[in-house]
Protein backbone atom coordinates (compact mmCIF):
# COMPACT_ATOMS: atom_id res chain seq x y z
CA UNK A 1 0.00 0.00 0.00
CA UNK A 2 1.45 3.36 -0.87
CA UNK A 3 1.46 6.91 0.93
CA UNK A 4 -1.59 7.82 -1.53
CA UNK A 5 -3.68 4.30 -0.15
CA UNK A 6 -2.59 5.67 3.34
CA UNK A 7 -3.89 8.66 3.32
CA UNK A 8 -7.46 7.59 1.84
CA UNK A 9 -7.74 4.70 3.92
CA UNK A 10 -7.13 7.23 6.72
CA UNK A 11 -9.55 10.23 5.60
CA UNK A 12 -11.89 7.45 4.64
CA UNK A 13 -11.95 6.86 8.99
CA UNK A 14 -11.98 10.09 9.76
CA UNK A 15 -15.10 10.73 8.13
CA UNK A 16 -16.27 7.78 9.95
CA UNK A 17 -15.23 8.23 13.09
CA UNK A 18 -18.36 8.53 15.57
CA UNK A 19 -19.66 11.44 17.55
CA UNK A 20 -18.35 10.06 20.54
CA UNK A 21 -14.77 10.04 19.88
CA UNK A 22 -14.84 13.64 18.65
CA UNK A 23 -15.77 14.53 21.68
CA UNK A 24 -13.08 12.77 23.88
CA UNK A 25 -10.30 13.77 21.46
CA UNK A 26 -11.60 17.61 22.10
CA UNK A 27 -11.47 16.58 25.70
CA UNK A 28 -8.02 15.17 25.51
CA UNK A 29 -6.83 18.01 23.91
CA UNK A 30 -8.16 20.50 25.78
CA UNK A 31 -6.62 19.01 28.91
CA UNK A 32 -3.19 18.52 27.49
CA UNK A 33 -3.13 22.32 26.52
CA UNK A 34 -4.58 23.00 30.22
CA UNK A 35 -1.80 21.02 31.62
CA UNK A 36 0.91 22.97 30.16
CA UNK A 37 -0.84 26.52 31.37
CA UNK A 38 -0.81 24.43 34.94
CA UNK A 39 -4.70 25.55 34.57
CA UNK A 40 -7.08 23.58 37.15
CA UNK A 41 -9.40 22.95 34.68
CA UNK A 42 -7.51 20.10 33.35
CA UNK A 43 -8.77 17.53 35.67
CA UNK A 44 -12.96 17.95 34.44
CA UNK A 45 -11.65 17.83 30.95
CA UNK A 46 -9.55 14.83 31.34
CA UNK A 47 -12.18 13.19 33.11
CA UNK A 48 -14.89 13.73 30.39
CA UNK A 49 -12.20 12.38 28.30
CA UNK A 50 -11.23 9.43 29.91
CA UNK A 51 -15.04 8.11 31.05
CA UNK A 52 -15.23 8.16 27.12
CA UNK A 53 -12.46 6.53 26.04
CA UNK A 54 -13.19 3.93 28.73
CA UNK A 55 -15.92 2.73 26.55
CA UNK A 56 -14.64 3.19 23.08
CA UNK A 57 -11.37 1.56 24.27
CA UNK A 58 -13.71 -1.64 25.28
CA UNK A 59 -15.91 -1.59 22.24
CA UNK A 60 -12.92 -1.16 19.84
CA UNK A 61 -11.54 -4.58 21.56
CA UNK A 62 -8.33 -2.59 23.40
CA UNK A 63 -9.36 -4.13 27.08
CA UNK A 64 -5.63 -3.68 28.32
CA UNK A 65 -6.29 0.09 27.19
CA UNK A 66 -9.35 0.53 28.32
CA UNK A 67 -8.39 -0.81 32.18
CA UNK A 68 -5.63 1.85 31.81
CA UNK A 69 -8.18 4.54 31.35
CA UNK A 70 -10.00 3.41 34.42
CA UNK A 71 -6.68 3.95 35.85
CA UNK A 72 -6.36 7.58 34.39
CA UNK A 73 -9.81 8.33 35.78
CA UNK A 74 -8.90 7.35 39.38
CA UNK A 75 -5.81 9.38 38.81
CA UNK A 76 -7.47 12.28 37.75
CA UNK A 77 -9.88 12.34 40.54
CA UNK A 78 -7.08 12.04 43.08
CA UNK A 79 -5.06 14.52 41.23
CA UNK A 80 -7.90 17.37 41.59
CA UNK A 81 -8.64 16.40 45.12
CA UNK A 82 -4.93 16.50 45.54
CA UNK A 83 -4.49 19.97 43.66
CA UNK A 84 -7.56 21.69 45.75
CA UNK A 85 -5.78 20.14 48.90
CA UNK A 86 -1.93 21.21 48.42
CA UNK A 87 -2.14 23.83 45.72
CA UNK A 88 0.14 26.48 48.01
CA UNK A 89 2.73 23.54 48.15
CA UNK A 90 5.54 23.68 46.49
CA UNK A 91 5.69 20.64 43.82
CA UNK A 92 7.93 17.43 43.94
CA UNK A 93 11.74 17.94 42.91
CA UNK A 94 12.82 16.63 39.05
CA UNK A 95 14.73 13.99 39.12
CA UNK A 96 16.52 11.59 37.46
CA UNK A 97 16.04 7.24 38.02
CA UNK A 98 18.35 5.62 40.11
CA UNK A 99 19.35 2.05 39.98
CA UNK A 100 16.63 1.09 42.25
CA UNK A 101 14.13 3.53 39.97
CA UNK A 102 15.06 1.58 36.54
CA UNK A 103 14.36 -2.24 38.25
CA UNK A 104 11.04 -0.74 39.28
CA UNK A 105 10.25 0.65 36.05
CA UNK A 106 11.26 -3.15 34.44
CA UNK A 107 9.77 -4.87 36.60
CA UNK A 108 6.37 -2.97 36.20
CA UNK A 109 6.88 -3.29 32.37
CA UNK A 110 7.67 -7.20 32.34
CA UNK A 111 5.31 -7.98 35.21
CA UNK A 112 2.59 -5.50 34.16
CA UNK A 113 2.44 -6.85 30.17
CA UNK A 114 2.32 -10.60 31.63
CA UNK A 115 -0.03 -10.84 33.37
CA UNK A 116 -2.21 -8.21 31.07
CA UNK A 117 -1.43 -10.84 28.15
CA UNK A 118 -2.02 -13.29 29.95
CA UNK A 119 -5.64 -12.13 30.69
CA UNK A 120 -6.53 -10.62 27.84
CA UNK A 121 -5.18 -13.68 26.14
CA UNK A 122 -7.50 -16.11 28.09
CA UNK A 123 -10.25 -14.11 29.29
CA UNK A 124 -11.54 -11.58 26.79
CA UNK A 125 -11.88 -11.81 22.49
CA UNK A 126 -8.59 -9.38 22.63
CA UNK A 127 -7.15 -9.94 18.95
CA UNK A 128 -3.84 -8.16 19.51
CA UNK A 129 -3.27 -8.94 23.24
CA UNK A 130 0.45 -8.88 22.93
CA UNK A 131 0.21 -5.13 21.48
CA UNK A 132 -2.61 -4.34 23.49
CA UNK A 133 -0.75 -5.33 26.81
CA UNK A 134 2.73 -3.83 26.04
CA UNK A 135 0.86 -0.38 25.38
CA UNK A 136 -0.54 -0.43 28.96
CA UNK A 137 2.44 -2.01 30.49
CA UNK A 138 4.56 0.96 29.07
CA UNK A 139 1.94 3.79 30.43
CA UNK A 140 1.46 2.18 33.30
CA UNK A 141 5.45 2.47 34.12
CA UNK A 142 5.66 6.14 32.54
CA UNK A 143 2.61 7.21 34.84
CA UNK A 144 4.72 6.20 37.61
CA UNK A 145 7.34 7.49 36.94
CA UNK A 146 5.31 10.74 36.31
CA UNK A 147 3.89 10.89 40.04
CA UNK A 148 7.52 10.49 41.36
CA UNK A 149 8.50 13.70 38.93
CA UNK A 150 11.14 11.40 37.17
CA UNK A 151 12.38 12.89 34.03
CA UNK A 152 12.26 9.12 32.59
CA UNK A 153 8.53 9.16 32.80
CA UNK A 154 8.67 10.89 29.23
CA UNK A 155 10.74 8.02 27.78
CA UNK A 156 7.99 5.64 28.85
CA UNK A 157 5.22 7.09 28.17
CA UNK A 158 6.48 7.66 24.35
CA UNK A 159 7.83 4.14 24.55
CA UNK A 160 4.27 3.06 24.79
CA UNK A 161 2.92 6.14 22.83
CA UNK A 162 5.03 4.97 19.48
CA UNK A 163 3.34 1.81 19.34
CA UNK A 164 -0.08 3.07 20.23
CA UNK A 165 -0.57 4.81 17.10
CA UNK A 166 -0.40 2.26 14.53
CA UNK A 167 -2.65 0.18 16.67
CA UNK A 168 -5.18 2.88 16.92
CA UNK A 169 -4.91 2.83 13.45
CA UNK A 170 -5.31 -0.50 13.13
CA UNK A 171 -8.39 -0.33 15.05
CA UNK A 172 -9.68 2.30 13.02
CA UNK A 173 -9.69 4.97 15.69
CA UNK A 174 -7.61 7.42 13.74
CA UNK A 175 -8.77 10.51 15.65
CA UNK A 176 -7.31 8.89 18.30
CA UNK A 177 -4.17 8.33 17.05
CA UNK A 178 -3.60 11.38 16.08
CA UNK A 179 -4.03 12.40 19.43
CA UNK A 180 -1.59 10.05 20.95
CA UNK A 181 1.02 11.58 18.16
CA UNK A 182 0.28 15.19 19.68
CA UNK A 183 0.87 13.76 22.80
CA UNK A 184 4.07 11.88 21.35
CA UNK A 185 5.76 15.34 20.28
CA UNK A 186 4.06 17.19 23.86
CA UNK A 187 5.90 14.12 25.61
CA UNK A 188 9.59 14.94 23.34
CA UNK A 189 9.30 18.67 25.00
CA UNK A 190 8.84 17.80 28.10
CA UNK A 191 11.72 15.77 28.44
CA UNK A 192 14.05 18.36 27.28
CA UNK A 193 11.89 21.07 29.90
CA UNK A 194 12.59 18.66 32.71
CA UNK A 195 15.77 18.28 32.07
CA UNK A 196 16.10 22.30 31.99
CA UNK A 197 14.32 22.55 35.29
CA UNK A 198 16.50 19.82 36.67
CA UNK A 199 19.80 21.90 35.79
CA UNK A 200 18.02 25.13 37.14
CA UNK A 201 17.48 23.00 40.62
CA UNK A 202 21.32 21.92 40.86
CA UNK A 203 22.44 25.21 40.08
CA UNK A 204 20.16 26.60 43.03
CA UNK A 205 21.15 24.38 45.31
């Protein structure tokens, strides 16, 4: 198939692509760009997002991704209580994984897609369980990673971004994809603006 047959195949799903997942892409977006202005407002729009993508996750057979979402909801509830609670707090430190860091981030990668293949292999109608599961396995390390403010967390979560979008594809949720690849380049700056901040904190200390 060439570039030409791509791109067709591709508008052909975009015109196709449901109500619904409009919707939760405008949600997803909208949260990423709050995010970045550090705007409360974030957490209602990520949580309209993910309640949606709970669903078509499920109905588009990704069960590994869908769990994950119900994941990102409970995160995203804690994470506004959290916000409200400690808002005149000053944030975690940057910094980088230690040796202990990088066995827990394998370990949740190689335990994590297991047992997610595992089930999704023997439990559920999953046809790309091995895909599905390494996708989750990946976030679920990066979002770790995230909530201890390790610079790594980017790595992870475009290690499991980069394969996401050819699945979505695949599952003919292209809306979504492109989504995940705005979130792939968002994910590429904030390394590098962690890494700044990290240098700014050694210097003032």
């Amino acid at each position: 198939m060439n570039n030409q047959d791509w791109l067709s195949l591709f508008t052909q799903q975009v015109q196709k692509t449901p109500r619904l997942e409009w919707i939760a892409v405008i949600m997803g977006v909208a949260e990423v760009l709050l995010a970045q202005r550090n705007n409360v407002l974030l957490y209602p729009t990520g949580i309209i997002s993910t309640i949606i993508y709970i669903y078509i996750m499920s109905d588009a057979g990704l069960y590994a991704e869908s769990g994950l979402n119900v994941y990102y909801l409970v995160m995203s509830v804690y994470g506004w209580y959290h916000w409200i609670k400690r808002k005149n707090e000053p944030p975690l430190p940057v910094t980088h994984n230690n040796k202990k860091d990088w066995s827990t981030t394998i370990a949740i990668v190689g335990v994590g897609w297991l047992i997610t293949y595992i089930i999704l292999h023997r439990f559920t109608s999953s046809t790309v369980p091995v895909w599905d599961s390494w996708v989750s396995a990946t976030a679920w390390a990066g979002m770790w990673l995230l909530a201890k403010r390790k610079i790594e967390n980017w790595l992870l979560l475009n290690l499991s971004n980069i394969f996401a979008i050819p699945l979505l594809v695949y599952k003919q949720l292209p809306l979504t994809a492109c989504l995940t690849l705005f979130l792939f380049i968002v994910a590429i700056f904030g390394y590098f603006r962690w890494k700044k901040l990290y240098r700014e904190q050694q210097l003032a200390s």
